[in-house]
N, C-alpha and C. Protein backbone atom coordinates (compact mmCIF):
# COMPACT_ATOMS: atom_id res chain seq x y z
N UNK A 1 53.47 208.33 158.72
CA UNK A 1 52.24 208.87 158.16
C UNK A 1 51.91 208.26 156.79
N UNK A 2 53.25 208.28 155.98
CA UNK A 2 53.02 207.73 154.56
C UNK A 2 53.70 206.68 154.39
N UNK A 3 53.51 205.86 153.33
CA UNK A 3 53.84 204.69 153.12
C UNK A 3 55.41 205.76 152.05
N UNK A 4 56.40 205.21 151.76
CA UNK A 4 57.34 206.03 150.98
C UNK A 4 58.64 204.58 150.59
N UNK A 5 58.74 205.34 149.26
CA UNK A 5 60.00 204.45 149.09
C UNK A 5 61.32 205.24 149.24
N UNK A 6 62.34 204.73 149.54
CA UNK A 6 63.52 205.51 150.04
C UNK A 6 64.41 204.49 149.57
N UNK A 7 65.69 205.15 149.44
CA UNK A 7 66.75 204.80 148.58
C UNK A 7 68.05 205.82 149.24
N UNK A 8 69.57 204.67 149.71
CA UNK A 8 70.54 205.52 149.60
C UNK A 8 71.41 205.46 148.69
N UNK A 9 72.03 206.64 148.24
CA UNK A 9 73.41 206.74 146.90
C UNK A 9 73.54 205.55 145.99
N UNK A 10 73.94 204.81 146.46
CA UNK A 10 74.46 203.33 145.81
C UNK A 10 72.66 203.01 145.71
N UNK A 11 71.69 202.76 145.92
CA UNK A 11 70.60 202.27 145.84
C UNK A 11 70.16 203.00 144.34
N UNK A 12 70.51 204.89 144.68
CA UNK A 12 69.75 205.03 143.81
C UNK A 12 70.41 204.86 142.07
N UNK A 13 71.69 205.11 142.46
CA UNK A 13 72.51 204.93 141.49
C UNK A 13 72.63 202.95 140.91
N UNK A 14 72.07 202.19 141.00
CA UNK A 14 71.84 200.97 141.00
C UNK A 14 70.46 201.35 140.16
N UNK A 15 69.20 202.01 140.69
CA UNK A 15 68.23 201.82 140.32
C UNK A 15 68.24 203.19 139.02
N UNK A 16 68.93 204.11 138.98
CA UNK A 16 69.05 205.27 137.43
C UNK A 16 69.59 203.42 135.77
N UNK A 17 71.02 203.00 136.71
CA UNK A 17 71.84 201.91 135.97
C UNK A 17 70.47 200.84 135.19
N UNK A 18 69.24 200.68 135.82
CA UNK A 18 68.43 199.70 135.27
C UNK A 18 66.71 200.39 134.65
N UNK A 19 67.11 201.91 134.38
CA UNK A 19 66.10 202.13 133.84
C UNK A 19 66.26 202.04 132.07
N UNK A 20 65.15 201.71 131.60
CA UNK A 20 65.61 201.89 129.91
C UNK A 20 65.30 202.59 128.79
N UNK A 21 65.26 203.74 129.80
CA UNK A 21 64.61 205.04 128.60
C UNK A 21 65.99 205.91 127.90
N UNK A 22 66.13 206.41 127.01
CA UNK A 22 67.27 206.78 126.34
C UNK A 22 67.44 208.06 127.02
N UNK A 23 66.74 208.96 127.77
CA UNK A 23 66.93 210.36 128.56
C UNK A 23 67.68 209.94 129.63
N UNK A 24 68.14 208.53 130.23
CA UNK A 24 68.80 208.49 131.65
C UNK A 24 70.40 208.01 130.53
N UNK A 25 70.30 207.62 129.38
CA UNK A 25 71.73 207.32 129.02
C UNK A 25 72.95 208.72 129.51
N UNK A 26 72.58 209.83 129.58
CA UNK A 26 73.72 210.44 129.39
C UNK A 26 74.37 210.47 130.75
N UNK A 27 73.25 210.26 131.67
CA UNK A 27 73.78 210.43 133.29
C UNK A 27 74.73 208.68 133.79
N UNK A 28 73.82 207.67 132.80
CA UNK A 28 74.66 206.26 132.53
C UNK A 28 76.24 206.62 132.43
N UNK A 29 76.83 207.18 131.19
CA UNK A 29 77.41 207.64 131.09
C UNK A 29 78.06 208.26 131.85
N UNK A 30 77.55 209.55 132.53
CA UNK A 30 78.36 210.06 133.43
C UNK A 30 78.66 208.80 134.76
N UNK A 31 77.99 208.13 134.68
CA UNK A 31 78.35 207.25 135.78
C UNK A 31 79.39 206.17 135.54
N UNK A 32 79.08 205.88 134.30
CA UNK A 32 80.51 205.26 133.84
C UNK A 32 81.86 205.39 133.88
N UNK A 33 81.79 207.20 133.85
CA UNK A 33 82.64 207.53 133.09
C UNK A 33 83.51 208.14 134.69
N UNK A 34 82.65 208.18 136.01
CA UNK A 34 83.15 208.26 137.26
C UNK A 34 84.32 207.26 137.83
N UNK A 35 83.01 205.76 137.31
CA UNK A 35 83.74 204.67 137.69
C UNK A 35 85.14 204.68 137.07
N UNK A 36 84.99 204.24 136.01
CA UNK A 36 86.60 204.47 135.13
C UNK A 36 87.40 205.55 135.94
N UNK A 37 87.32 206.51 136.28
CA UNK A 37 88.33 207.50 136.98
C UNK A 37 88.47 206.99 138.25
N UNK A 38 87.83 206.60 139.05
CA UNK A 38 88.06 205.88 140.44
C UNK A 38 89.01 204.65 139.83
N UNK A 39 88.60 203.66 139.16
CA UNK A 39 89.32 202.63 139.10
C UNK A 39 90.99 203.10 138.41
N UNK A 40 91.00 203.91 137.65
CA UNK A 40 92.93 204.30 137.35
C UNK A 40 92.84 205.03 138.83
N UNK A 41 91.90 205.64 139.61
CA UNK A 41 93.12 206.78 141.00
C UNK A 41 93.32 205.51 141.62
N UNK A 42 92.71 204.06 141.89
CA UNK A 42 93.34 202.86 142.69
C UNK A 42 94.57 202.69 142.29
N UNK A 43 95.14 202.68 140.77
CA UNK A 43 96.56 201.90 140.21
C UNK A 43 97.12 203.10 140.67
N UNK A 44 96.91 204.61 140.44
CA UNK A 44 97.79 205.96 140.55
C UNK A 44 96.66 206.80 141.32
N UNK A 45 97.24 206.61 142.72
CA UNK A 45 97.02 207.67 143.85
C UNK A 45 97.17 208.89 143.57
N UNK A 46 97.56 209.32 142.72
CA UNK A 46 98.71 210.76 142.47
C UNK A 46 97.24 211.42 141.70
N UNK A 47 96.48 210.46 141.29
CA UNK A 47 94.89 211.31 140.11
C UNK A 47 94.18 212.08 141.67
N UNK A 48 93.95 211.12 142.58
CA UNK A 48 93.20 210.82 143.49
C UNK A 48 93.66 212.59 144.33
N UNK A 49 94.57 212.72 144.19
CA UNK A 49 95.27 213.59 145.14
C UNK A 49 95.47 214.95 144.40
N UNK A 50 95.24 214.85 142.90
CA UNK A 50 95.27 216.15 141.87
C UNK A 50 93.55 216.23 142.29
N UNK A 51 92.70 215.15 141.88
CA UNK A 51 91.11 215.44 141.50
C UNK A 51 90.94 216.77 143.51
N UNK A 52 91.28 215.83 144.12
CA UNK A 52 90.56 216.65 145.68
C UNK A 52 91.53 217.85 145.75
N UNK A 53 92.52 218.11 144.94
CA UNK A 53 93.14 219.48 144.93
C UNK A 53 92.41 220.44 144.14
N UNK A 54 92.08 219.68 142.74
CA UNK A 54 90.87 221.08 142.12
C UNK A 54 89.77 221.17 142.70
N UNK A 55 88.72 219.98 143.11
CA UNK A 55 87.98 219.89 144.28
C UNK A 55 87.80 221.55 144.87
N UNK A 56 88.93 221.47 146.22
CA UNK A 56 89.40 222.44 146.90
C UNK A 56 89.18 224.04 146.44
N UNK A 57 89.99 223.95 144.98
CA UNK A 57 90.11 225.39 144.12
C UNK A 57 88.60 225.75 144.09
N UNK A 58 87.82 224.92 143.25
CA UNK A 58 86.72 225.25 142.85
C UNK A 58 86.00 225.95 143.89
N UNK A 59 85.80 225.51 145.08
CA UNK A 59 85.33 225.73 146.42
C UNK A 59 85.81 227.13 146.86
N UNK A 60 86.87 227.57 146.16
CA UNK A 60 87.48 228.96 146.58
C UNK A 60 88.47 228.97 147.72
N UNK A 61 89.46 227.80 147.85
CA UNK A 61 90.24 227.69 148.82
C UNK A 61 91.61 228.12 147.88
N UNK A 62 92.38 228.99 148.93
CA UNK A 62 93.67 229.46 148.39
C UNK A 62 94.77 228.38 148.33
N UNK A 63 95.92 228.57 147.64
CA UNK A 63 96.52 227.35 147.41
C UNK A 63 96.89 226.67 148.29
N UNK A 64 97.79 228.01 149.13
CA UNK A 64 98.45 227.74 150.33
C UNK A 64 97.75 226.81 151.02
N UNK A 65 96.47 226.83 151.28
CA UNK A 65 95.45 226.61 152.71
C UNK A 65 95.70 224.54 151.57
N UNK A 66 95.10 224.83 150.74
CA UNK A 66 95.05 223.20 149.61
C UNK A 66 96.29 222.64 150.01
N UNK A 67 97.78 223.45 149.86
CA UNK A 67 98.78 222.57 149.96
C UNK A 67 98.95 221.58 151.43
N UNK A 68 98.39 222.44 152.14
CA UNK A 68 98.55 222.34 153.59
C UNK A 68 97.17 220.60 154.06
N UNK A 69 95.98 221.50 153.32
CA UNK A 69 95.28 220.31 153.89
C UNK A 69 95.77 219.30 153.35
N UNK A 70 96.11 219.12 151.77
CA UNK A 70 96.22 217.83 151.03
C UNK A 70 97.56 217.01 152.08
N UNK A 71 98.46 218.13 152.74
CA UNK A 71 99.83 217.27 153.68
C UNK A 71 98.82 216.27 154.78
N UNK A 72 97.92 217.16 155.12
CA UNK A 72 97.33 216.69 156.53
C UNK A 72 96.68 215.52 156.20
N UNK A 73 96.20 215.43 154.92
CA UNK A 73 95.53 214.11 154.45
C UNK A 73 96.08 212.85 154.92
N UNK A 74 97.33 213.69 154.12
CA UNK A 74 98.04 211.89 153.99
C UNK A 74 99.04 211.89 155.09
N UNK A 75 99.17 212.34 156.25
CA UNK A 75 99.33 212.23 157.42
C UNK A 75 98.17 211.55 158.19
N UNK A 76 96.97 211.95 158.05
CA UNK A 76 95.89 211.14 158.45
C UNK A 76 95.63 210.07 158.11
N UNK A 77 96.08 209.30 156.84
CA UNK A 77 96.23 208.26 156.14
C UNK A 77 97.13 207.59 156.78
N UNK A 78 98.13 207.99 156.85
CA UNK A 78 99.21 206.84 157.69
C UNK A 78 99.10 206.96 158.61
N UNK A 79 98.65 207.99 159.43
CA UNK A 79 98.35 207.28 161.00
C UNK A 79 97.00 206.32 161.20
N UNK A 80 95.77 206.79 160.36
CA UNK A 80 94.62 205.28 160.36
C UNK A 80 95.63 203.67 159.84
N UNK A 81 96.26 204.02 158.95
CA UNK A 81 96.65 202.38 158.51
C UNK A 81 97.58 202.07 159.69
N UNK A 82 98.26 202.99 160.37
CA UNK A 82 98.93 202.52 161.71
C UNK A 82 97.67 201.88 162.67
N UNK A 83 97.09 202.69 163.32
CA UNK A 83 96.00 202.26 164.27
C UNK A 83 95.74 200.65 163.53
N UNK A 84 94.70 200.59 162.23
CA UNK A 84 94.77 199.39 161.87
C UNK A 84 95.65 198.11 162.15
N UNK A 85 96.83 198.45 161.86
CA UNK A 85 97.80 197.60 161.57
C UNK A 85 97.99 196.96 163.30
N UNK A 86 97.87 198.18 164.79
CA UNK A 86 98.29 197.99 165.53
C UNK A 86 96.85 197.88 166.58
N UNK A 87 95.50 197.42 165.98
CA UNK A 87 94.61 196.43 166.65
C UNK A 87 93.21 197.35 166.14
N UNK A 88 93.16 198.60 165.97
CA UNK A 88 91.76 199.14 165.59
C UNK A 88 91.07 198.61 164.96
N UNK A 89 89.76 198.22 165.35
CA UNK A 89 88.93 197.65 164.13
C UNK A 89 87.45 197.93 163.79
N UNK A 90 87.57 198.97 164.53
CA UNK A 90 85.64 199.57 164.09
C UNK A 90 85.91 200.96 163.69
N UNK A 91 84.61 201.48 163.20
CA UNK A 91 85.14 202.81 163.00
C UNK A 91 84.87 203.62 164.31
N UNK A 92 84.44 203.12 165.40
CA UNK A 92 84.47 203.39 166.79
C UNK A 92 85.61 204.16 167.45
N UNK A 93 86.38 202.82 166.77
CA UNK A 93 88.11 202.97 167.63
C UNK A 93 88.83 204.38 166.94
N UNK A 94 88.12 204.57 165.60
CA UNK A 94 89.17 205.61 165.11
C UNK A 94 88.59 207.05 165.40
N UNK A 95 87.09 207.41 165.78
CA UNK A 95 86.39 208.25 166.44
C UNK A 95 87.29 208.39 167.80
N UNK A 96 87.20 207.29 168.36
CA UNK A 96 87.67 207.15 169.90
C UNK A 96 89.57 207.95 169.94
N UNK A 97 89.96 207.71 168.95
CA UNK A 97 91.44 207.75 169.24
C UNK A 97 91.74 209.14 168.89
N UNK A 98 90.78 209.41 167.45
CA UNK A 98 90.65 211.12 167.02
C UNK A 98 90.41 211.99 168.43
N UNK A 99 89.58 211.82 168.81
CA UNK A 99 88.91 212.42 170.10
C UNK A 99 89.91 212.44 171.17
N UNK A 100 90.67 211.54 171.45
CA UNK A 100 91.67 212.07 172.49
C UNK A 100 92.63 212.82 172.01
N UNK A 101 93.18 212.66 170.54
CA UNK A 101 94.10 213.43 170.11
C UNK A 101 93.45 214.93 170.63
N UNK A 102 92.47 215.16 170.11
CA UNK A 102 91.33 216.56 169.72
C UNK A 102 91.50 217.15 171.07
N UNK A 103 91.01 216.58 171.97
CA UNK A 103 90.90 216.70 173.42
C UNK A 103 92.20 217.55 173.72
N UNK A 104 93.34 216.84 173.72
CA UNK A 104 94.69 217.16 174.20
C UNK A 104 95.14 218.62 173.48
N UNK A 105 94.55 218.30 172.18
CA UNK A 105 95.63 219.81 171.32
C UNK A 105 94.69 220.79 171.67
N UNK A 106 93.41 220.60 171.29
CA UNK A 106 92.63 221.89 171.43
C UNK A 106 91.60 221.92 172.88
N UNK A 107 91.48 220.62 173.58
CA UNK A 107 90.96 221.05 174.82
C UNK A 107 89.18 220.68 174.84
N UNK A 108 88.97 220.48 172.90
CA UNK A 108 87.74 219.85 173.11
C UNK A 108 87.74 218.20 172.12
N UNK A 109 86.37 218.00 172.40
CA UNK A 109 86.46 217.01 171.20
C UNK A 109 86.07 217.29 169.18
N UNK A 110 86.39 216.58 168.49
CA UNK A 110 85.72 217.19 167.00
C UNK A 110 84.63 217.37 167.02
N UNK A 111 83.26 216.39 167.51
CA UNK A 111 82.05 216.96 167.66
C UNK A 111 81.71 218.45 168.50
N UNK A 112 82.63 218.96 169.30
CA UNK A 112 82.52 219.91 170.15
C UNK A 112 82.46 220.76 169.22
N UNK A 113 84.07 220.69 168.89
CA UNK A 113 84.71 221.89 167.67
C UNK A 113 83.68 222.04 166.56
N UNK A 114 83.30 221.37 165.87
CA UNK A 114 82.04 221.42 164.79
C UNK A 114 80.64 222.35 165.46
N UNK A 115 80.50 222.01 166.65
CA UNK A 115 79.18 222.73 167.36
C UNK A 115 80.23 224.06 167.38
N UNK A 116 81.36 224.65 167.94
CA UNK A 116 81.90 225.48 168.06
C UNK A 116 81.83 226.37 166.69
N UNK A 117 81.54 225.99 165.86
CA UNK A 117 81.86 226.50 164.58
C UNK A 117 81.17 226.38 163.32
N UNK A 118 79.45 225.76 164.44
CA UNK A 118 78.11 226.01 163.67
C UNK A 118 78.05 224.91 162.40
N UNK A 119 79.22 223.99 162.12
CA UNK A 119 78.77 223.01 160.90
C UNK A 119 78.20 221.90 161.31
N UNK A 120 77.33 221.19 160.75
CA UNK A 120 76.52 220.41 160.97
C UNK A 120 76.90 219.24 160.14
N UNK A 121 77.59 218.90 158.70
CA UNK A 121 77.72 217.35 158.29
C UNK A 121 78.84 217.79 157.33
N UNK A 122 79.30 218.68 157.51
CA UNK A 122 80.49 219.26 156.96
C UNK A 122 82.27 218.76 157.88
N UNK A 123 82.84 218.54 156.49
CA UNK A 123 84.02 217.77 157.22
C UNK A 123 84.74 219.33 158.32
N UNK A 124 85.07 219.03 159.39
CA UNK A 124 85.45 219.85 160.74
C UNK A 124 87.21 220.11 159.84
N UNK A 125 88.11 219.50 159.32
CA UNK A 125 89.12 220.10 158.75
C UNK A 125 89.18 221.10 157.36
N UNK A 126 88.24 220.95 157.10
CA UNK A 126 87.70 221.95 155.52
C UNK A 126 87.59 223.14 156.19
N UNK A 127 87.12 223.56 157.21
CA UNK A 127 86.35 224.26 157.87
C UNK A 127 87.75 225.00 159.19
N UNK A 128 89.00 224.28 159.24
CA UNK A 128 90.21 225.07 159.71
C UNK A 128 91.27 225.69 158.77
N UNK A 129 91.66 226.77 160.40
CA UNK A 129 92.85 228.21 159.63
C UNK A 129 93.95 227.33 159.40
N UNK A 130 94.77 227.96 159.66
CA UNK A 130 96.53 227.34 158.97
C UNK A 130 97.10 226.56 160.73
N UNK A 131 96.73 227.44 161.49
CA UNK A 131 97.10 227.09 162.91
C UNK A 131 96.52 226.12 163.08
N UNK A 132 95.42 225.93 162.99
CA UNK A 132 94.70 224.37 163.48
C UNK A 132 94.81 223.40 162.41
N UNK A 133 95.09 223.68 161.57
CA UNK A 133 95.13 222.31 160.69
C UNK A 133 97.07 221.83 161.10
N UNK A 134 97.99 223.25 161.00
CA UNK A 134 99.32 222.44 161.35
C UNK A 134 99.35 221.39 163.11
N UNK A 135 98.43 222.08 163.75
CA UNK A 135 98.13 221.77 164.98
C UNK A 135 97.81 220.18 164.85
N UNK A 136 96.78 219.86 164.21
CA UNK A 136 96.25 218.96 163.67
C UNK A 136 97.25 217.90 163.45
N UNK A 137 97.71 218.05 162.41
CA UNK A 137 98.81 217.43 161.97
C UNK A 137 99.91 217.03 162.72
N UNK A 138 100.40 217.74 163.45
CA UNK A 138 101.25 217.92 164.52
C UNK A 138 101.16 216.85 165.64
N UNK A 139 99.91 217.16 166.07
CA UNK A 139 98.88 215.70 166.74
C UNK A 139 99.37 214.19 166.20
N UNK A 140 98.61 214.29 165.23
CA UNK A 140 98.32 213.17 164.76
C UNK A 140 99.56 212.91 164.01
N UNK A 141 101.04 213.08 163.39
CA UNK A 141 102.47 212.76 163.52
C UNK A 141 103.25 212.34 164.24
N UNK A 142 102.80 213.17 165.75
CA UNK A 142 103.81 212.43 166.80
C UNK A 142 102.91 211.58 167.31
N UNK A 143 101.46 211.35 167.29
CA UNK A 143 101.06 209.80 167.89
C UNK A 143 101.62 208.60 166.88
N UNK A 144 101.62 208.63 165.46
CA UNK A 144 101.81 207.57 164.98
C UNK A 144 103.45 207.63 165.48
N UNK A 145 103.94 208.50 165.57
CA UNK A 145 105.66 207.84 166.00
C UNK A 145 106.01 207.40 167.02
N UNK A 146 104.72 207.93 168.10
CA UNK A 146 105.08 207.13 169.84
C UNK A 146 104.67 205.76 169.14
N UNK A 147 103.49 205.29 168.53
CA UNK A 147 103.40 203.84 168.30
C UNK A 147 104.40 203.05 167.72
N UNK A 148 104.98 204.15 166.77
CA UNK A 148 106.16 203.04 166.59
C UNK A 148 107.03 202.54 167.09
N UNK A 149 107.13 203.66 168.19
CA UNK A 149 108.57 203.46 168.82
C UNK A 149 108.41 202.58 170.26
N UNK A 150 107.17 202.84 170.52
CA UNK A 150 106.62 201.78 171.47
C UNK A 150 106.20 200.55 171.31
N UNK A 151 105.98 200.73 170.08
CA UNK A 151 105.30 199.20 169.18
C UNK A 151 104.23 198.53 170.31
N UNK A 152 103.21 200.00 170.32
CA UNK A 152 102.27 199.28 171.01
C UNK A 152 100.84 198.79 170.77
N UNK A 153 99.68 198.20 171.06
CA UNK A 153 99.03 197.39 170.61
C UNK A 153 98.05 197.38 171.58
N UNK A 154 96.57 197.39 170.84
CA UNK A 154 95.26 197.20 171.49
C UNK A 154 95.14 198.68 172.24
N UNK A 155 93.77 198.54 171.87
CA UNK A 155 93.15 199.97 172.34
C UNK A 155 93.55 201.03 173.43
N UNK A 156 93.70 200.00 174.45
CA UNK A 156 93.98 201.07 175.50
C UNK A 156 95.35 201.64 175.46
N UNK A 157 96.18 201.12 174.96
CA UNK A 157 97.33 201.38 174.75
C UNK A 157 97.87 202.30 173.52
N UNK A 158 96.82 202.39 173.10
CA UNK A 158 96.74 203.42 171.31
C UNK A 158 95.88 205.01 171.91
N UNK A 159 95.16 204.42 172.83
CA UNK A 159 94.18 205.17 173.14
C UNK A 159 95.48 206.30 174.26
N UNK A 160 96.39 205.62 175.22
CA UNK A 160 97.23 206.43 176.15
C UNK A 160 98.45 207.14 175.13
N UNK A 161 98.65 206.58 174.13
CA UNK A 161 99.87 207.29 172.80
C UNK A 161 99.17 208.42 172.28
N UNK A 162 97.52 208.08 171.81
CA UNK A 162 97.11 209.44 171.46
C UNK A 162 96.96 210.43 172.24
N UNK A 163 96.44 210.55 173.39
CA UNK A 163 96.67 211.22 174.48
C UNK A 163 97.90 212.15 174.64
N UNK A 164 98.92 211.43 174.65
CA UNK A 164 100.60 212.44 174.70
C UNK A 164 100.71 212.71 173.52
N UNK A 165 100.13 212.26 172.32
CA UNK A 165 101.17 212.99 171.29
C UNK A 165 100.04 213.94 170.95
N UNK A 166 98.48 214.05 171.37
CA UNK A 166 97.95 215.33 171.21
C UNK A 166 98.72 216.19 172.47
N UNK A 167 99.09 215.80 173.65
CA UNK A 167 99.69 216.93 174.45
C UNK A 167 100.46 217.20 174.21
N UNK A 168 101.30 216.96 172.90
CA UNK A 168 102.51 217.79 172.08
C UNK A 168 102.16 218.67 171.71
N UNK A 169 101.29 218.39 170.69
CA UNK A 169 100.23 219.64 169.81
C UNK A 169 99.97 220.32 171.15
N UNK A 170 99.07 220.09 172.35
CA UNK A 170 98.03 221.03 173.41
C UNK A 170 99.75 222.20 173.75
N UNK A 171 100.39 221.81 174.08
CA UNK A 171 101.63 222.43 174.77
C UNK A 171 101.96 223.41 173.64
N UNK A 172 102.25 223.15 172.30
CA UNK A 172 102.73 223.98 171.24
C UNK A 172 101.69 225.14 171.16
N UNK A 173 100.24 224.55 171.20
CA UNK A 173 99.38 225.70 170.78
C UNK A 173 99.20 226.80 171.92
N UNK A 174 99.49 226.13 173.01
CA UNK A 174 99.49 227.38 174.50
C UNK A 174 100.82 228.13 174.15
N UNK A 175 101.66 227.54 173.55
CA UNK A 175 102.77 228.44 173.25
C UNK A 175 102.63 230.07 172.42
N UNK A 176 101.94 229.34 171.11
CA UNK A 176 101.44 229.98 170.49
C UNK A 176 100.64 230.71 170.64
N UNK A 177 99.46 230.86 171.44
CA UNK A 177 98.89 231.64 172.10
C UNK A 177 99.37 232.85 172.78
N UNK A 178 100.03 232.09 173.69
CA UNK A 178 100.64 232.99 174.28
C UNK A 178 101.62 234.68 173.59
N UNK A 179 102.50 233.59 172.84
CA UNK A 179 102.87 234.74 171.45
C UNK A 179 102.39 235.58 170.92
N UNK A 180 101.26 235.30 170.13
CA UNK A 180 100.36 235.62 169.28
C UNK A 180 99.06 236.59 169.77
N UNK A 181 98.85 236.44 171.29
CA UNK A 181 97.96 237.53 172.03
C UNK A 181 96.49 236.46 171.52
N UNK A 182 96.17 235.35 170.98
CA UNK A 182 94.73 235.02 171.09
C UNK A 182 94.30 233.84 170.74
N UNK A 183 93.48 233.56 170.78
CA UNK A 183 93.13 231.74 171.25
C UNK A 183 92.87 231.18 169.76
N UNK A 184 93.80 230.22 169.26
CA UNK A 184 93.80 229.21 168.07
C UNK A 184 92.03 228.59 167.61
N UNK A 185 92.42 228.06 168.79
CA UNK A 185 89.97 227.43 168.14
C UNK A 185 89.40 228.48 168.15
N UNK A 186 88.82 228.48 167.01
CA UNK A 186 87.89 229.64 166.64
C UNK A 186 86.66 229.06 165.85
N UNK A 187 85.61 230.09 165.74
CA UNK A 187 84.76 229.97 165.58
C UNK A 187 84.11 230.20 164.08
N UNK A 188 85.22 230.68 163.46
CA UNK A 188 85.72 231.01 162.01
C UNK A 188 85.44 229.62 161.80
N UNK A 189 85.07 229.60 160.30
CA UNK A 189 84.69 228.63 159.47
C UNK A 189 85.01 228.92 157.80
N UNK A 190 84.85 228.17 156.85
CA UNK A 190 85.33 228.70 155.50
C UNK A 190 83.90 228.95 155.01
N UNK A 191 82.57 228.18 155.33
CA UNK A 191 81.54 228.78 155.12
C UNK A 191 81.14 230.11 154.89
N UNK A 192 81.36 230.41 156.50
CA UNK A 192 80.92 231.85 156.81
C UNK A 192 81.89 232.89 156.28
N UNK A 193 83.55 232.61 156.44
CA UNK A 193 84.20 233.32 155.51
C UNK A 193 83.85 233.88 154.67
N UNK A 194 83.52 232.63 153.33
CA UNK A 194 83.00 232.15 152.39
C UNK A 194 81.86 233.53 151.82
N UNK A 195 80.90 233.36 152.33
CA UNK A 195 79.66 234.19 152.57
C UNK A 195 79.39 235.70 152.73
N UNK A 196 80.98 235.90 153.79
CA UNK A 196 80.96 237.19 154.02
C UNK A 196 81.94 237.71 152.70
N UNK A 197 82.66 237.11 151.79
CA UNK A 197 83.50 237.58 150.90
C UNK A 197 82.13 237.99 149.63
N UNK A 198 81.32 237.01 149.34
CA UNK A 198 80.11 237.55 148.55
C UNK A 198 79.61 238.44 148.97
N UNK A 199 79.17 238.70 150.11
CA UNK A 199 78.01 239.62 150.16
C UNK A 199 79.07 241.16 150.27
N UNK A 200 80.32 240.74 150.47
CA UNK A 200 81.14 242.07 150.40
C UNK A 200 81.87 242.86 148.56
N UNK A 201 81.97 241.65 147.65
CA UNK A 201 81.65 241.79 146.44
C UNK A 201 80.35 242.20 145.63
């Protein structure tokens, strides 16, 4: 309908960097002063991994739930640089390989689970209990160790490892179920949590 100029993140932050009025210096600044903190969390990971822990707090996540995701992180970290290392190379393949894990433990895929649980561009692990994120984890631990121990290579073959080592996780959580009297995927979110703790304050 209209003619419009449009700009993403890096575009617009490129185009604040080349204006020259003294009212955009302080946000200059703040942009500076980002970069500099990204560039020391590259030499020391350990900033990188405190900053997304207060992150977390601020957001109103309990510690416990922080200690837990920040493990799952960097479990997710070394199993992507595995896939990498052992032929993945789009971000296709790592959708593709998530998704069978997902499939196996919980029975759907992450896009499912996200519709399951009403978020729309919100990360789908922010948004799990303690059961599904160890679940999670659980998954995605014993696939990177079948690869090692198989030392296997190229898609289809990454793609049949994720498969069994989410049916580690799928088998544990029917266990658990079973125990526990009720079904792990839920429809619970930290949003809505979230929401219902205000309006109950």
């Amino acid at each position: 309908m209209r003619e419009t100029d449009c700009a993403n993140t890096e575009g617009l932050f490129r185009i604040i960097q080349n204006i020259p009025s003294p009212k955009v210096e302080p946000l200059k600044r703040w942009l500076a002063k980002v970069g500099y903190e990204r560039i020391k969390e590259v030499k020391n990971p350990e900033l990188a991994s405190k900053r997304t822990s207060l992150l977390y707090k601020l957001k109103g996540y309990p510690d416990e739930w922080i200690e837990m995701r920040m493990r799952g992180i960097a479990i997710r970290e070394e199993l992507t640089d595995e896939w990498q290392k052992r032929g993945a190379e789009h971000e296709r393949d790592y959708e593709i390989l998530t998704a069978e894990i997902s499939k196996a433990t919980f029975g759907i895929t992450p896009s499912e689970y996200k519709n399951k649980k009403k978020l729309s561009r919100e990360n789908l692990r922010d948004h799990m209990d303690d059961f599904e994120l160890i679940l999670t984890m659980l998954g995605e631990r014993t696939t990177k160790e079948i690869h090692k121990n198989k030392d296997n290579k190229g898609m289809p073959r990454l793609k049949d490892d994720a498969r069994i080592g989410g049916e580690v996780a799928g088998s544990t959580r029917v266990q658990i179920e079973r125990r526990i009297g009720r079904k792990i995927v839920s429809e619970k979110n930290f949003l809505k949590l979230n929401n219902q703790k205000k309006i109950i304050k």
